[in-house]
Protein backbone atom coordinates (compact mmCIF):
# COMPACT_ATOMS: atom_id res chain seq x y z
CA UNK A 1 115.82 37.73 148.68
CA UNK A 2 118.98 39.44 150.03
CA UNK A 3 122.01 40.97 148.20
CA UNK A 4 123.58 39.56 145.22
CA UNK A 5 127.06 39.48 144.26
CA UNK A 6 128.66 41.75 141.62
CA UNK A 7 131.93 42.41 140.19
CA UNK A 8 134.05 45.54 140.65
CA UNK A 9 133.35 46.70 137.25
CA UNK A 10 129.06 45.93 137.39
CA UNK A 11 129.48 47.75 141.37
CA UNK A 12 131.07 50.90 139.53
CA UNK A 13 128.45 50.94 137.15
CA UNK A 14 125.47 50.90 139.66
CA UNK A 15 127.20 53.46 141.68
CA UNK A 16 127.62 55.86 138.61
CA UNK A 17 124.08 55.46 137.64
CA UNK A 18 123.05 55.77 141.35
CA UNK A 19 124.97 59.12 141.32
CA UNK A 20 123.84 60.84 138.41
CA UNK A 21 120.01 60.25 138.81
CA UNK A 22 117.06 60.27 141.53
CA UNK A 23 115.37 57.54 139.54
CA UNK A 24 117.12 54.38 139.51
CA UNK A 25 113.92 52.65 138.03
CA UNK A 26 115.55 54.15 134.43
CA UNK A 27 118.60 52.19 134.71
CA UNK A 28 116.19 49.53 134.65
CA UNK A 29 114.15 50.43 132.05
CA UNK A 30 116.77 51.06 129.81
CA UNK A 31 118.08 47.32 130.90
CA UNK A 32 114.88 46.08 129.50
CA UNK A 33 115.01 47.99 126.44
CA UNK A 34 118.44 46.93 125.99
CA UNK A 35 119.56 50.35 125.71
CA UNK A 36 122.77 49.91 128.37
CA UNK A 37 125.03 48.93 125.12
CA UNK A 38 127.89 51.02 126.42
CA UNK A 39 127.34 49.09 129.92
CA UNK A 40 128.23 45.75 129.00
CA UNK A 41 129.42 44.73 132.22
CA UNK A 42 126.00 45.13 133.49
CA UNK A 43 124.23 43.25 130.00
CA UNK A 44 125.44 40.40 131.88
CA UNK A 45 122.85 40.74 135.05
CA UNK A 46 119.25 39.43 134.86
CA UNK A 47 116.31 41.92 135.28
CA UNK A 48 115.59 40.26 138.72
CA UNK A 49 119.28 40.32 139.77
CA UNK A 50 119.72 44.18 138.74
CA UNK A 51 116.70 45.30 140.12
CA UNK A 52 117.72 43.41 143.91
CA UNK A 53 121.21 45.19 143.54
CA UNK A 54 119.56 48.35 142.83
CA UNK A 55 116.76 47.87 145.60
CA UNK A 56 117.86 45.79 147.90
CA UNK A 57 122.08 45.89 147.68
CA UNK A 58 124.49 44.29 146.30
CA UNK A 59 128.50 42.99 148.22
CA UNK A 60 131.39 43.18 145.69
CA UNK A 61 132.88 39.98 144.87
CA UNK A 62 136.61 39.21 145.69
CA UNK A 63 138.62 39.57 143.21
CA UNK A 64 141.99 37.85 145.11
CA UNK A 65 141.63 35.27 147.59
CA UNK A 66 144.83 33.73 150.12
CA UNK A 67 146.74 31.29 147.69
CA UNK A 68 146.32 33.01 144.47
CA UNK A 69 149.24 33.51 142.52
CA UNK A 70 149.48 37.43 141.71
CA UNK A 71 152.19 39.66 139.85
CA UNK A 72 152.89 43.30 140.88
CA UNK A 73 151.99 45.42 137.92
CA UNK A 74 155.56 47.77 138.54
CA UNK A 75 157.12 45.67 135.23
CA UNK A 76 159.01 43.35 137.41
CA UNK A 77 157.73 39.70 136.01
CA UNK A 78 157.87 38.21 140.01
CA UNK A 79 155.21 36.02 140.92
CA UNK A 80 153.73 36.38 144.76
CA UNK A 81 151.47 34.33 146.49
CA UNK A 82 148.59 36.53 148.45
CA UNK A 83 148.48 35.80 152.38
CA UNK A 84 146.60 38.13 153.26
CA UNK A 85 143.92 40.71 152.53
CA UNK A 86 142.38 43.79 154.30
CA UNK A 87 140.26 46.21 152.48
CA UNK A 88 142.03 46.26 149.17
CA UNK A 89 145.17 45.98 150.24
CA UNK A 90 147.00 42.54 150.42
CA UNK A 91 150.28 41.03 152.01
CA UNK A 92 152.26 39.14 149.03
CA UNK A 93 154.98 36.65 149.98
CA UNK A 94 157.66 35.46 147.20
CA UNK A 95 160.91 33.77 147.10
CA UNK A 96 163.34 36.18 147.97
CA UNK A 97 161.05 38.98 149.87
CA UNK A 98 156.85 40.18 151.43
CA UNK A 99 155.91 43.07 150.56
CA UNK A 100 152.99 44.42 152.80
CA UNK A 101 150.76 47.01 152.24
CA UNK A 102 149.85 46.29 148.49
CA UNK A 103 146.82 47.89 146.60
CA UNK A 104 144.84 45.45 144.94
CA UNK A 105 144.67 47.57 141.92
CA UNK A 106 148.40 47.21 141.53
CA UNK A 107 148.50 43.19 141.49
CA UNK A 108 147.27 40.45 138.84
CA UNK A 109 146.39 37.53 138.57
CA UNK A 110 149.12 35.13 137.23
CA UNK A 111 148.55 33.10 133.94
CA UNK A 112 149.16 29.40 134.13
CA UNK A 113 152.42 29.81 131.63
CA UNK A 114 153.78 32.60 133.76
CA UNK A 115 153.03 30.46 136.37
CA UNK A 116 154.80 28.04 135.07
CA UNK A 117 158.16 29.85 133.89
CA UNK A 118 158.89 30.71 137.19
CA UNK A 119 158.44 27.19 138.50
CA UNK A 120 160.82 26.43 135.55
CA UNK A 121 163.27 29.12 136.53
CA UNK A 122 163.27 28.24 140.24
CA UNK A 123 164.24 24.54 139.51
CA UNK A 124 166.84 25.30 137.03
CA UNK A 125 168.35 28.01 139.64
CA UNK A 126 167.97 24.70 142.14
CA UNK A 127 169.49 22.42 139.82
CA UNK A 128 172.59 24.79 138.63
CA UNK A 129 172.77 25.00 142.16
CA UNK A 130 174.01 21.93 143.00
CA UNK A 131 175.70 21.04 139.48
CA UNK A 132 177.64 23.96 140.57
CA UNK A 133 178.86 22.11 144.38
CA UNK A 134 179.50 18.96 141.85
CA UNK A 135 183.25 17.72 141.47
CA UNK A 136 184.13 16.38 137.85
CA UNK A 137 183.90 13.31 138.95
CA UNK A 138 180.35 13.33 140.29
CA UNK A 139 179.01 15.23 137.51
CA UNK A 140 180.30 12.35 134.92
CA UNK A 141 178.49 10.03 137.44
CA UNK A 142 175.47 12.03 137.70
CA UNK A 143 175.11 12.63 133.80
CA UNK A 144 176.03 8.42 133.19
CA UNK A 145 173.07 7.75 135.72
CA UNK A 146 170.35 10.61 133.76
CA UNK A 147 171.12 10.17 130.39
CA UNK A 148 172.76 6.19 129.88
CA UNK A 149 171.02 4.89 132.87
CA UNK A 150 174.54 3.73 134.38
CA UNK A 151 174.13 2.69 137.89
């Protein structure tokens, strides 16, 4: 049996309880009496699978991985992409700039309609774009063909 995998929030836990006893047989005992109400995070964990991150370790799951789609909590609604990631800190590529050097505590992930209203906003940037390069006469022909079906 070797180390299981945690979150950030169940590692933090374990650590603080680590840190504030010699005993860490009580954080299990109070597991089993289902005393650890205020520890919800580590309700979660089975006997077996506390006791082998107490006794045997545990590894800290990833909370980003290369492709996700992340926004920089600074109040700017930009979406990234992470390319990279070093010891909590990440690279983030968008559309216009990278930043480097990025705490992972400053970055979240994306929800799929955020995701999606950028993907929105890029296209209609893209497609004012080229309405915009469009002489009168080409935009008549271009709306004929979209909306009438006019070839």
């Amino acid at each position: 049996m070797g180390k299981i995998i945690v979150t950030q929030e169940q590692a933090d836990k374990i650590k603080g309880w680590e840190w504030h006893t010699k005993y860490p047989n009580l954080l299990l005992n109070l597991h089993v009496n289902n005393a650890l109400v205020y520890n919800n995070c580590l309700q979660s964990l089975t006997l077996d699978e506390l006791a082998r991150a107490i006794y045997v370790g545990y590894e800290v799951e990833e909370k980003f991985k290369v492709g996700d789609k992340v926004i920089l909590e600074t109040g700017i609604e930009k979406i990234y992409t992470v390319g990279a990631i070093r010891a909590n800190r990440c690279y983030l590529s968008g559309v216009a700039e990278e930043i480097t050097n990025v705490e992972t505590s400053n970055i979240r992930h994306a929800t799929e309609s955020e995701i999606a209203r950028e993907e929105k906003s890029r296209m209609d940037k893209k497609i004012n774009k080229i309405w915009i390069d469009l002489s009168d006469y080409e935009r008549n022909g271009f709306y004929r063909k979209l909306v009438r079906g006019d070839y």
